[in-house]
N, C-alpha and C. Protein backbone atom coordinates (compact mmCIF):
# COMPACT_ATOMS: atom_id res chain seq x y z
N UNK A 1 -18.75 14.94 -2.62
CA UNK A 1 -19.10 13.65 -2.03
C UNK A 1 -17.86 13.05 -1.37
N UNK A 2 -17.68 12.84 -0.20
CA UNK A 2 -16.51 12.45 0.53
C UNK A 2 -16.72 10.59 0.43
N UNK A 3 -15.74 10.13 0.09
CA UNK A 3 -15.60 8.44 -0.03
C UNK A 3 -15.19 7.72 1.57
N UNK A 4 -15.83 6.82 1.73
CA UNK A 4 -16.24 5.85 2.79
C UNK A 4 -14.64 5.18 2.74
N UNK A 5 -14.03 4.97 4.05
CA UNK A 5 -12.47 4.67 4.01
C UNK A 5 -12.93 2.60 3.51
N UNK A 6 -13.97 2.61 4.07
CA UNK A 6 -14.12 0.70 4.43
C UNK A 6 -14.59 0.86 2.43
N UNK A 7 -14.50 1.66 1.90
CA UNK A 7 -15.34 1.12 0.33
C UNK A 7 -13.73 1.38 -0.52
N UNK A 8 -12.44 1.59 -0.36
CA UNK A 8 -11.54 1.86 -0.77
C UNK A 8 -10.31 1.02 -0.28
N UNK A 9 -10.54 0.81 1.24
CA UNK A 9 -9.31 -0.43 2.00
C UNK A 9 -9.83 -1.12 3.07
N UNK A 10 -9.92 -2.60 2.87
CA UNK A 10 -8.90 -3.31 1.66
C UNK A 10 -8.45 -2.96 0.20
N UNK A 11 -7.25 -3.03 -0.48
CA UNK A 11 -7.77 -2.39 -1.77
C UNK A 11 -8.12 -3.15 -2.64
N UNK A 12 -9.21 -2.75 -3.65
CA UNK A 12 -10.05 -3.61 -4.63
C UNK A 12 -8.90 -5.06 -5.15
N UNK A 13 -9.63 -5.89 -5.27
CA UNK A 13 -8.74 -7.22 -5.50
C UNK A 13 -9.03 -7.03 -7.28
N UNK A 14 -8.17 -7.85 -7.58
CA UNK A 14 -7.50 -7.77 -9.12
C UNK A 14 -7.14 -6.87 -9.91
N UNK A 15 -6.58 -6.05 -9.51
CA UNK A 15 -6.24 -4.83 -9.83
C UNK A 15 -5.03 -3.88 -8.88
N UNK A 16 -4.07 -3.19 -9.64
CA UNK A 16 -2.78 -2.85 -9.13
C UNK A 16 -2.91 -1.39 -8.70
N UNK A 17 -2.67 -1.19 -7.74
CA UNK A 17 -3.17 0.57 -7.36
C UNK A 17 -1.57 1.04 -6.53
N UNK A 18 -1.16 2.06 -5.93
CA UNK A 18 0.35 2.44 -6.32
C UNK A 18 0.17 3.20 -4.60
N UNK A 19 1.32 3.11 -4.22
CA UNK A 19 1.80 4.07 -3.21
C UNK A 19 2.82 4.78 -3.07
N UNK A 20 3.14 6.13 -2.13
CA UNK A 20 4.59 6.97 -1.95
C UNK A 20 4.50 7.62 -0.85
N UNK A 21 5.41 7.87 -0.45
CA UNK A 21 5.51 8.91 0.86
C UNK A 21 6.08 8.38 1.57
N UNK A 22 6.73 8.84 2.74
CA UNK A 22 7.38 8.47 3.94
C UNK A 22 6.95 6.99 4.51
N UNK A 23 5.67 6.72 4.21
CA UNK A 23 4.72 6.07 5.10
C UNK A 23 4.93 4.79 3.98
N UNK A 24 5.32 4.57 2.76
CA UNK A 24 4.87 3.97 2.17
C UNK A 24 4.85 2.18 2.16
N UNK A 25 6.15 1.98 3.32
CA UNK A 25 6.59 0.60 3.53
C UNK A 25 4.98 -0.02 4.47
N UNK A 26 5.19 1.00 5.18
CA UNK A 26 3.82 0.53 6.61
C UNK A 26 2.47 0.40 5.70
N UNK A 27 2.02 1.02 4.28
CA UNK A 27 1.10 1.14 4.13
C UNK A 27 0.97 -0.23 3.29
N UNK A 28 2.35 -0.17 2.72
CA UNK A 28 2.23 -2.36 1.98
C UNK A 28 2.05 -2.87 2.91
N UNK A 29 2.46 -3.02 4.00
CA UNK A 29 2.67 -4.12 4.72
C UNK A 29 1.37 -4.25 5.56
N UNK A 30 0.32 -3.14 5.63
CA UNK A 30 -0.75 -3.50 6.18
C UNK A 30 -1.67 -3.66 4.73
N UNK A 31 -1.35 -2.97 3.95
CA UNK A 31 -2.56 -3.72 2.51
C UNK A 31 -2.59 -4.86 2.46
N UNK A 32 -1.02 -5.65 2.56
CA UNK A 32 -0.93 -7.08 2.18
C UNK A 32 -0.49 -7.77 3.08
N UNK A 33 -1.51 -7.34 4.43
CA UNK A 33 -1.41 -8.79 5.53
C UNK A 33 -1.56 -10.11 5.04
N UNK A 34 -0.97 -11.12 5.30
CA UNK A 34 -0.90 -12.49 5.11
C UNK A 34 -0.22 -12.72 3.79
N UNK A 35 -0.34 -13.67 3.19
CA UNK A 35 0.29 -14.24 2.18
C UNK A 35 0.72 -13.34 1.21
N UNK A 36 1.84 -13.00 0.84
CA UNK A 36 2.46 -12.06 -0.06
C UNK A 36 4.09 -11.79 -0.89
N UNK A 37 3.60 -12.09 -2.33
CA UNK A 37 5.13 -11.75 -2.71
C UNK A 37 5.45 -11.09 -2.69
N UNK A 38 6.76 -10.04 -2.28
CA UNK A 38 7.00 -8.85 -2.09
C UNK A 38 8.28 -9.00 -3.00
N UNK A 39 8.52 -7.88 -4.09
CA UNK A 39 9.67 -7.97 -4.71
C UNK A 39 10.71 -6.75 -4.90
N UNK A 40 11.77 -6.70 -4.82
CA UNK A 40 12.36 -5.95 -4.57
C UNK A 40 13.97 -6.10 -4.63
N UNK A 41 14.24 -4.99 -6.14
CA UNK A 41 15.22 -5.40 -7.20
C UNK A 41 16.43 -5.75 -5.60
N UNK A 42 17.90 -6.41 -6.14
CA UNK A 42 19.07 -6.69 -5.99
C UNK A 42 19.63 -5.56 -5.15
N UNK A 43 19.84 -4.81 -6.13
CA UNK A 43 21.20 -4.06 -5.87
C UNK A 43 20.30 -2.53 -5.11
N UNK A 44 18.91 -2.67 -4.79
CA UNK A 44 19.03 -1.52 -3.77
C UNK A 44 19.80 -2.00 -2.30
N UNK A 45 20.13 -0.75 -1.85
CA UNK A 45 21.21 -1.33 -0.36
C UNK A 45 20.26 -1.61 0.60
N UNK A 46 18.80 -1.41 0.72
CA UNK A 46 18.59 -1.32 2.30
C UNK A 46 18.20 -2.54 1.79
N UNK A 47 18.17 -3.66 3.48
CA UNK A 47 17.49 -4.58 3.04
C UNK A 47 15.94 -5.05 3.86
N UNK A 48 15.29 -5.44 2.92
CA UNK A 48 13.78 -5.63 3.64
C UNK A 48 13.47 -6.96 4.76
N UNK A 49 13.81 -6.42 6.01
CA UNK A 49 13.36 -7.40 7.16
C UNK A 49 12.25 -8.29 7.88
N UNK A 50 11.67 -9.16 7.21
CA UNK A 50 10.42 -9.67 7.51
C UNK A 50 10.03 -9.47 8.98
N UNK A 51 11.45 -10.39 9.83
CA UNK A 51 10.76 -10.18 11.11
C UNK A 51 10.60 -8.83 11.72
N UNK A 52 11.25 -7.81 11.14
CA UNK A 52 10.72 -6.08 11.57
C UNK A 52 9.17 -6.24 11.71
N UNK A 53 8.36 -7.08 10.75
CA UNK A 53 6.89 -7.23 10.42
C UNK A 53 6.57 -7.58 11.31
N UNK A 54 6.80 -8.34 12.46
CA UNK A 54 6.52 -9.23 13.09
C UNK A 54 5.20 -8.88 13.99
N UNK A 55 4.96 -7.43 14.20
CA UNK A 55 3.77 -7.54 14.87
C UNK A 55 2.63 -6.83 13.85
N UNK A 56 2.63 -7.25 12.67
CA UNK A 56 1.78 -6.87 11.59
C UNK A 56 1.49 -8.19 11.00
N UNK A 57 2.29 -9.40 11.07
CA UNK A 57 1.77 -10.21 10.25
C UNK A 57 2.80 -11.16 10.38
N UNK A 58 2.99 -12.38 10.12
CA UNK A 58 3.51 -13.87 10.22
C UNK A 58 4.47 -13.98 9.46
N UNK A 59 5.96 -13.53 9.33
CA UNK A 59 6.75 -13.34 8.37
C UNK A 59 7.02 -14.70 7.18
N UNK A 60 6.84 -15.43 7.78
CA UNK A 60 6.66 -16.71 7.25
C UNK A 60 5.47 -17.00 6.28
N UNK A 61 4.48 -15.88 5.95
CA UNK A 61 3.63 -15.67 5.09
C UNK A 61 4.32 -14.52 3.71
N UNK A 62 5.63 -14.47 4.03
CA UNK A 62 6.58 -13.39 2.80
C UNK A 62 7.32 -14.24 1.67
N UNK A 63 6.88 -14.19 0.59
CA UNK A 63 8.12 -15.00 -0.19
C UNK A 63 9.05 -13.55 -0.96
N UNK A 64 9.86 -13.05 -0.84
CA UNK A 64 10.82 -12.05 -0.89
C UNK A 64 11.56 -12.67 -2.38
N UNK A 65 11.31 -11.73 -3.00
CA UNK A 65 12.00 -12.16 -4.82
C UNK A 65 13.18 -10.57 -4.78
N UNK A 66 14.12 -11.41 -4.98
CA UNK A 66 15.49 -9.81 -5.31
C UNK A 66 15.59 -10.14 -6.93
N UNK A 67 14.92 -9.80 -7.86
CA UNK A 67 15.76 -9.71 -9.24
C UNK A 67 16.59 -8.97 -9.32
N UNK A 68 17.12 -9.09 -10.41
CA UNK A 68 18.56 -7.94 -10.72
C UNK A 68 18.13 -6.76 -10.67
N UNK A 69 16.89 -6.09 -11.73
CA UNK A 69 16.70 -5.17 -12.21
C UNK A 69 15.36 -4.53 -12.02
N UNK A 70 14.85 -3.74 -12.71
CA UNK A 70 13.10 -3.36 -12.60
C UNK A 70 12.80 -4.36 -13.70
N UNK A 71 13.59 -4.52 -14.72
CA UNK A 71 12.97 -5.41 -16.12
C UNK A 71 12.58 -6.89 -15.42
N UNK A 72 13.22 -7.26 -15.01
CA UNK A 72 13.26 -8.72 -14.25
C UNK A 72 12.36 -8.68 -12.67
N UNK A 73 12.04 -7.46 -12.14
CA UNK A 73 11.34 -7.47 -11.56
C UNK A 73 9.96 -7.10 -11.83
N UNK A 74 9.52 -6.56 -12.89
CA UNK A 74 8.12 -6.57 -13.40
C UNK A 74 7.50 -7.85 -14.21
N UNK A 75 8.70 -8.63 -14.62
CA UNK A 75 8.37 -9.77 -15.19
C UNK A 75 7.89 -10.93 -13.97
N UNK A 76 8.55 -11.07 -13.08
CA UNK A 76 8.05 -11.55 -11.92
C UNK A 76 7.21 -10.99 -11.48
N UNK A 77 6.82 -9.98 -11.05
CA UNK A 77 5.44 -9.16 -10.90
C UNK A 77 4.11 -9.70 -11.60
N UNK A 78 4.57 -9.89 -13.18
CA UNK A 78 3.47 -10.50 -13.98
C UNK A 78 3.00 -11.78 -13.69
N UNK A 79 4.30 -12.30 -13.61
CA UNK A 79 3.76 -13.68 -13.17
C UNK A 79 3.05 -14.58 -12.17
N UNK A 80 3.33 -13.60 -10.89
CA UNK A 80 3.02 -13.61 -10.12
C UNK A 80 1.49 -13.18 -9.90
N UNK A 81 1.15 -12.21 -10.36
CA UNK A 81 0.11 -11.62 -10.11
C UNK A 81 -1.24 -12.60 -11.35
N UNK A 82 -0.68 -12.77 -12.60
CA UNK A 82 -1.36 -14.07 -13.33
C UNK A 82 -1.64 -15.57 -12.48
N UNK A 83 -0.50 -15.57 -11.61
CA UNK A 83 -0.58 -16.63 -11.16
C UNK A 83 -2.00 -17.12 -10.53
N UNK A 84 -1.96 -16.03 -9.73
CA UNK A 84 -3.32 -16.02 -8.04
C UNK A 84 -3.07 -17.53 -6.76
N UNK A 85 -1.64 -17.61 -6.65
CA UNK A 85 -1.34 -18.59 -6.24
C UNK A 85 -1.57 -17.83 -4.96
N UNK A 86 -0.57 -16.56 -4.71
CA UNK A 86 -0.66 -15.45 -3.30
C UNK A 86 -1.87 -14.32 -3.74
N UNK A 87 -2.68 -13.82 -2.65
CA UNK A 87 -3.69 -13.07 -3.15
C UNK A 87 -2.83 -11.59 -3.14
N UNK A 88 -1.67 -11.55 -2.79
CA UNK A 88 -0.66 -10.27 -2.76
C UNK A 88 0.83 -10.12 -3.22
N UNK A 89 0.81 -8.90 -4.54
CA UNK A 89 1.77 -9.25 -4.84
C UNK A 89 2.62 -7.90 -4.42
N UNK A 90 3.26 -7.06 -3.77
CA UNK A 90 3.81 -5.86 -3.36
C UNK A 90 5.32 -6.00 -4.62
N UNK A 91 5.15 -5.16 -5.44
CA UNK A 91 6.62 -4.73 -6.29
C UNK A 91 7.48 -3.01 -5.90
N UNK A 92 8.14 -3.22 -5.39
CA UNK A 92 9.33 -1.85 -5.73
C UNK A 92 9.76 -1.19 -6.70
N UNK A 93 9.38 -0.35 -7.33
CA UNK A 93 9.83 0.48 -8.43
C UNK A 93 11.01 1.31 -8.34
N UNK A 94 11.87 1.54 -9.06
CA UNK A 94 12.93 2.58 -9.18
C UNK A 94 12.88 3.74 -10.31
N UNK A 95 11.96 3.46 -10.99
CA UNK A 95 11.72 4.21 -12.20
C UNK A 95 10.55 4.60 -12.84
N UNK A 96 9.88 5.03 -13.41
CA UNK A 96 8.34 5.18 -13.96
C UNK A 96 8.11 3.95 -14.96
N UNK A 97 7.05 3.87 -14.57
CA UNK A 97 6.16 2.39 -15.39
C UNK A 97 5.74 3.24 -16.87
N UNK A 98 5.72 2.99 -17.99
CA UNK A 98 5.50 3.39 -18.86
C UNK A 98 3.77 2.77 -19.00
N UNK A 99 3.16 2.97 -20.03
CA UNK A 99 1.38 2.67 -20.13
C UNK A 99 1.19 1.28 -20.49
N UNK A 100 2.39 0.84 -20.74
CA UNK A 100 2.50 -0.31 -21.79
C UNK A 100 2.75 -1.77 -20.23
N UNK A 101 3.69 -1.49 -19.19
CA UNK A 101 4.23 -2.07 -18.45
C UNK A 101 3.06 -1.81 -17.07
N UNK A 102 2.43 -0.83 -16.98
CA UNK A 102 1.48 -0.60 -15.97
C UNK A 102 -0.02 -1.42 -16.45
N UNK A 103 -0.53 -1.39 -17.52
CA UNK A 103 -0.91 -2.30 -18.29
C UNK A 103 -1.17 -3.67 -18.29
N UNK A 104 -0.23 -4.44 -18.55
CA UNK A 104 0.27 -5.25 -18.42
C UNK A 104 0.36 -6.18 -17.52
N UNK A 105 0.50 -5.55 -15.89
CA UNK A 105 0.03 -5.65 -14.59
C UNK A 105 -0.93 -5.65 -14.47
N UNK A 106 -2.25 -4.53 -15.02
CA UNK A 106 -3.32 -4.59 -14.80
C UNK A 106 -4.22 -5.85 -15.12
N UNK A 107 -3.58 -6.54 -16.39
CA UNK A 107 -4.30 -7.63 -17.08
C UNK A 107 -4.05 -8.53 -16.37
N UNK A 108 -2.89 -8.90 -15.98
CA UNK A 108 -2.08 -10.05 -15.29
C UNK A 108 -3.10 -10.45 -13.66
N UNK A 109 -2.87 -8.83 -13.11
CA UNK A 109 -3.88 -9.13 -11.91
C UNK A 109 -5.48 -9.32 -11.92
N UNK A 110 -5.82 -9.15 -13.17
CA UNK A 110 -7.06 -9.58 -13.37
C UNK A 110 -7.03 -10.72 -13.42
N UNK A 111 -5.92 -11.56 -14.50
CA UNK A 111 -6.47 -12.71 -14.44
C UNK A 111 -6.29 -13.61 -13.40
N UNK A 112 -5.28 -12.94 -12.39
CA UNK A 112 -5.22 -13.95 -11.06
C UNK A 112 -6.18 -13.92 -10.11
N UNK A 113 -6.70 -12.90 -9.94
CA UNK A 113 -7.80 -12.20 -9.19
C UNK A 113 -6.74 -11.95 -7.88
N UNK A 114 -5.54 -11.79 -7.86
CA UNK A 114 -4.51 -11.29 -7.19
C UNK A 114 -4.66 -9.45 -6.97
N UNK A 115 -4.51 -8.96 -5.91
CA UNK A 115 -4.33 -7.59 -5.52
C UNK A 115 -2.97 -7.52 -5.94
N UNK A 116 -2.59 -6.27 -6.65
CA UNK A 116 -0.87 -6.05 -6.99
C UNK A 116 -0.83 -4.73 -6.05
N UNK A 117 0.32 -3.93 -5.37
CA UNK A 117 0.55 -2.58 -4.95
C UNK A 117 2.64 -2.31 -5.09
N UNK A 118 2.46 -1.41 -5.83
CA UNK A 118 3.83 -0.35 -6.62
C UNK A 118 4.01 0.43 -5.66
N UNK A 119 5.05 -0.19 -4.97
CA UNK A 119 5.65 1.36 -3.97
C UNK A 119 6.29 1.97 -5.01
N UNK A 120 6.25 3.75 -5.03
CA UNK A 120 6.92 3.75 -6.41
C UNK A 120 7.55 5.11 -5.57
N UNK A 121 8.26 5.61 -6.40
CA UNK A 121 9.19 7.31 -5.63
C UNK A 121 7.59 8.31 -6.06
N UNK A 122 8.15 9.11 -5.37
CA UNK A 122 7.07 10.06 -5.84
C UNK A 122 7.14 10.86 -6.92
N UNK A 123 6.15 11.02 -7.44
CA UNK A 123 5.95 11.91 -9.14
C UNK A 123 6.18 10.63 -10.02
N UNK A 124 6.02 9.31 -9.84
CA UNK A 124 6.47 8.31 -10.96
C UNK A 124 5.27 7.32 -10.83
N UNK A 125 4.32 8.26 -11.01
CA UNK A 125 2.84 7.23 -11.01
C UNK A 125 2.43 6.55 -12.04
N UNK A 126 1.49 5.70 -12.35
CA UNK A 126 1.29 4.89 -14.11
C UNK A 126 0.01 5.46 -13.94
N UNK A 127 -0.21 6.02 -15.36
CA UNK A 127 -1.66 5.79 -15.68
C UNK A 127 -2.43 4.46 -15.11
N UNK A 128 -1.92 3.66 -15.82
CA UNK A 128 -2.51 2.44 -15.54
C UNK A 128 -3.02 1.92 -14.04
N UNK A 129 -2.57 2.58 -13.15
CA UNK A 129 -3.08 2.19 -11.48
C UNK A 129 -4.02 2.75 -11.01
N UNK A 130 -4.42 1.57 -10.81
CA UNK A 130 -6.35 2.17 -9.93
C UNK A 130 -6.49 2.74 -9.19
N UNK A 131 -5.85 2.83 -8.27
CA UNK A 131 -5.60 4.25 -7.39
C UNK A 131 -4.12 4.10 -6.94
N UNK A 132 -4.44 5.58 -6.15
CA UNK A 132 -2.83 6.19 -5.87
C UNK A 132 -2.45 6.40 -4.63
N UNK A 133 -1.96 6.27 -3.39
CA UNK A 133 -2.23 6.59 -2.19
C UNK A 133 -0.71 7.23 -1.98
N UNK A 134 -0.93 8.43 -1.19
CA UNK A 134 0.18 9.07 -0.37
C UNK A 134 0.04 8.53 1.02
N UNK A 135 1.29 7.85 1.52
CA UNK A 135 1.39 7.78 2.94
C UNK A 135 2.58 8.37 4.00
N UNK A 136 2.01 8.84 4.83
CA UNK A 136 3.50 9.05 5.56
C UNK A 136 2.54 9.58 7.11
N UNK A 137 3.56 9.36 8.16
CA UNK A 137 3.51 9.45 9.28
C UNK A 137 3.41 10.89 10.08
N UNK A 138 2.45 10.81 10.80
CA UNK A 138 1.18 12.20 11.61
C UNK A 138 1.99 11.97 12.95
N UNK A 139 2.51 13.26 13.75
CA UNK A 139 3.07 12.84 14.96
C UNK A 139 1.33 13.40 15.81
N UNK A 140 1.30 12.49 17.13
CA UNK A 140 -0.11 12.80 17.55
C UNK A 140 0.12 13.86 18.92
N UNK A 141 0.03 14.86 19.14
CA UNK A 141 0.42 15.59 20.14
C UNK A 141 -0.49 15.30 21.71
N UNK A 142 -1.55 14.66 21.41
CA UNK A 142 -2.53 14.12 22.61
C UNK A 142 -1.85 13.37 23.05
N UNK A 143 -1.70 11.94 22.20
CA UNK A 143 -0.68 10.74 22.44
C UNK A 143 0.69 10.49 22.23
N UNK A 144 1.34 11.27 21.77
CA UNK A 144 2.41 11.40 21.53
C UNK A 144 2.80 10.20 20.95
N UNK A 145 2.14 9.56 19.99
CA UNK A 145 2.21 8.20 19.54
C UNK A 145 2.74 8.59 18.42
N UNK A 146 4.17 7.72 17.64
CA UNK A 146 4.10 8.02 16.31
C UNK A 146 3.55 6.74 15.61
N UNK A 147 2.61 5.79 15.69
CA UNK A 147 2.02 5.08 14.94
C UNK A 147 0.81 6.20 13.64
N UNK A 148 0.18 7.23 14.50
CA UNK A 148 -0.54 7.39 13.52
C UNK A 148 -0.43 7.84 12.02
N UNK A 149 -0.79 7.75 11.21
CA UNK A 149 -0.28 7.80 9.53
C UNK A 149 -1.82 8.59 9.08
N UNK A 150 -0.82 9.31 7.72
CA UNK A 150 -2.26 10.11 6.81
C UNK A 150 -2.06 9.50 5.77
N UNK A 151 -3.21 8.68 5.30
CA UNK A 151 -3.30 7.77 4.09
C UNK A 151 -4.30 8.71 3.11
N UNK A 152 -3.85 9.45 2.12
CA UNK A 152 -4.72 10.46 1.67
C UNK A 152 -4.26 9.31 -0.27
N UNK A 153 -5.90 9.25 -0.71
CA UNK A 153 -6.08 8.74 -2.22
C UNK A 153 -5.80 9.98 -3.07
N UNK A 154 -4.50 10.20 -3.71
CA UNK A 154 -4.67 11.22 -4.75
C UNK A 154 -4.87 10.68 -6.35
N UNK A 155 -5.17 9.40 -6.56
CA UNK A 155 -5.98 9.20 -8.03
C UNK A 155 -6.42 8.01 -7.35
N UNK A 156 -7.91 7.98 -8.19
CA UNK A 156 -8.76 6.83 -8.29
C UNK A 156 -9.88 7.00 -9.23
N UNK A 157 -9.56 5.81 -9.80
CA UNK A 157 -10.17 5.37 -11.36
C UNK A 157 -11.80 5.27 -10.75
N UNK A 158 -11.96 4.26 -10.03
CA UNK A 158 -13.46 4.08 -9.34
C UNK A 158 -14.14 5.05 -8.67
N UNK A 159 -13.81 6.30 -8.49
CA UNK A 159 -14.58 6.65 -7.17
C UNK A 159 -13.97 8.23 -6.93
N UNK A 160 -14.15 8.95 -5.60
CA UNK A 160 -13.41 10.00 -5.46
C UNK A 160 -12.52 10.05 -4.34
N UNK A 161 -11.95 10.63 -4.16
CA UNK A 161 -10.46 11.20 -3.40
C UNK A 161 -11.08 11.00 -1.87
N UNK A 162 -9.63 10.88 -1.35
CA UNK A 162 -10.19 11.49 0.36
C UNK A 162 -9.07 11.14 1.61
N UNK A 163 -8.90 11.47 1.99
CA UNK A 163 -7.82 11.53 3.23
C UNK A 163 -8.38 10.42 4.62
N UNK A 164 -7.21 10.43 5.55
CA UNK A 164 -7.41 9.76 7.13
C UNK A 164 -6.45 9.40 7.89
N UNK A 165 -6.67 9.99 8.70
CA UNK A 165 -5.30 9.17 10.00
C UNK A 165 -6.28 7.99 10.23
N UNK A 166 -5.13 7.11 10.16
CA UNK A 166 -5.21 5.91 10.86
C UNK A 166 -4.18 5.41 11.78
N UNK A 167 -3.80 4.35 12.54
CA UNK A 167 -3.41 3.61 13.49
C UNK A 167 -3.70 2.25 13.51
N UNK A 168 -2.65 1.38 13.83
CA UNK A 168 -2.58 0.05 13.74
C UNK A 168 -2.95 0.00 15.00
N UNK A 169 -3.62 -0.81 15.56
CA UNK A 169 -4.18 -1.05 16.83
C UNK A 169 -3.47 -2.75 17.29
N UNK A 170 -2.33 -2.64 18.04
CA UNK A 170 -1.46 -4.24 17.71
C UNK A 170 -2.39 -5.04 18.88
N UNK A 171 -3.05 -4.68 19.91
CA UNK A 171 -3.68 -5.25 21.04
C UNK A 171 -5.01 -6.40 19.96
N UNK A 172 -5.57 -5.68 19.62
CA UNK A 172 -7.17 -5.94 18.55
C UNK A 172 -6.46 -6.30 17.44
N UNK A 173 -5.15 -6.04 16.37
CA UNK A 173 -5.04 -6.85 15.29
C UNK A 173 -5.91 -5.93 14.13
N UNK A 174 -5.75 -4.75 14.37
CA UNK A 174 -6.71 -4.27 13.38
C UNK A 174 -6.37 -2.74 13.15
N UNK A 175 -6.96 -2.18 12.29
CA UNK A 175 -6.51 -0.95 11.83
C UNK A 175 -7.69 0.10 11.74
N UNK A 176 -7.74 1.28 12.61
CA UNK A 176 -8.63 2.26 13.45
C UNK A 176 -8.16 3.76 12.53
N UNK A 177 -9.49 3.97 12.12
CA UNK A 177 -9.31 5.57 11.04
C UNK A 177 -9.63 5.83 13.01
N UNK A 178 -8.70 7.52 12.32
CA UNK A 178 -8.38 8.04 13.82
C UNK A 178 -8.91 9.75 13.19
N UNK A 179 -10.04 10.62 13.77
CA UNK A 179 -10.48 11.88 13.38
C UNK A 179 -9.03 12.81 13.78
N UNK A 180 -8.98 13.32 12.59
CA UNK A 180 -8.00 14.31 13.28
C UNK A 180 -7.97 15.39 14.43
N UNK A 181 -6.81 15.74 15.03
CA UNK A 181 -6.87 16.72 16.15
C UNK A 181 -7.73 17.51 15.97
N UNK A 182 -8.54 18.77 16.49
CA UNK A 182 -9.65 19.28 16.65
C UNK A 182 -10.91 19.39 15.81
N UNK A 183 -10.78 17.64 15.54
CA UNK A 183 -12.13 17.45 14.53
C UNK A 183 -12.33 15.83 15.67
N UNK A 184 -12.25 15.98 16.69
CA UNK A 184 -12.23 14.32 17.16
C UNK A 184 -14.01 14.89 18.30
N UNK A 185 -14.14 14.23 18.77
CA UNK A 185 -15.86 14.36 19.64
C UNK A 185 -15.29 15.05 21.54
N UNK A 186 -16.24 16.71 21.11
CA UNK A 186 -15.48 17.26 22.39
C UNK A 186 -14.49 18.25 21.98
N UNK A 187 -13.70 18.39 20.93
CA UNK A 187 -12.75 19.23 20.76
C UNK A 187 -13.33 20.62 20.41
N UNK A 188 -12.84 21.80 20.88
CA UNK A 188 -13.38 22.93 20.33
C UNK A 188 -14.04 22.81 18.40
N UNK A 189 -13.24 22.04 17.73
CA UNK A 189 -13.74 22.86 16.40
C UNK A 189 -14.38 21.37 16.21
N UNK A 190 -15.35 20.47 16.84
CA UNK A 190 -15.89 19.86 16.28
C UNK A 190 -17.12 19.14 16.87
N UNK A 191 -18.14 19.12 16.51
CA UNK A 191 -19.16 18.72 17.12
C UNK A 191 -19.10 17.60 17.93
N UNK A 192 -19.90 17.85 19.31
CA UNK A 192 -20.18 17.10 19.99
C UNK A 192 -19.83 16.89 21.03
């Protein structure tokens, strides 16, 4: 049974689901258009540029938290996400969430009715997250565009798995699943 991209993203509200891959900054930053805490410990070096966002979303809709640590940044995470003051809370991980700390999040965003999303490294997933998304960037050889991205679900608690190029469409403000190369209408290997 292949899963419907519109029944998976947006992603389910009150509840914390996880991302990785190359792709993984572009894939927060379009989960959590508009209002959003984004947190992200101190002492990593790069630093996160709102107005880079600027043609994704209103940077002035970012409240940007640097704690020291992951400890101090999951605690803000909690709070945040209990809160339901922002309907988005984006946290940075450096380390694996244990069952206890992934958890924890899960309850928190329930009770805010807040969406949470864990950019996390890869291989450092929590049980505890409702789903899992790999992202990273598809070069398009028709268009030679590098906007397009493969957003493929490799865990989900609700439902089943499933892949997609997509593309931010900045003209329309909106985000276009894109058929892959010789599966698009007209191409040798695909109907129509």
């Amino acid at each position: 049974m292949r899963v419907e991209f519109h029944n998976v993203f947006p992603l389910r509200r009150a509840r914390v689901h996880e991302v990785c891959g190359a792709g993984a900054m572009g894939f927060a930053v379009l989960a959590a258009r508009g209002p959003v805490l984004w947190i992200r410990q101190a002492w990593l070096s790069e630093t996160l540029t709102p107005q880079g966002m600027l043609p994704l979303f209103d940077p002035a809709q970012m409240l940007l938290a640097r704690p020291k640590d992951q400890l101090d940044a999951l605690a803000v995470a909690e709070e945040g996400l209990k809160d339901g003051a922002l309907p988005h809370v984006v946290l940075e991980i450096t380390r694996p969430l244990d069952l206890r700390e992934g958890r924890r999040l899960q309850l928190a965003a329930k009770a805010g009715g807040t969406t949470g999303l864990c950019i996390i490294p890869e291989g450092m997933g929590s049980n505890a997250a409702e789903t899992r998304w790999h992202a990273r960037p598809v070069f398009d050889f028709e268009q030679e565009d590098s906007t397009l991205k493969r957003w493929e679900i490799t865990k989900n608690k609700s439902g089943t798995l499933g892949a997609w190029h997509v593309r931010w469409d900045q003209q329309t403000s909106r985000l276009d699943v894109v058929s892959p190369v010789g599966e698009r209408p007209g191409s040798a290997g695909a109907p129509g």
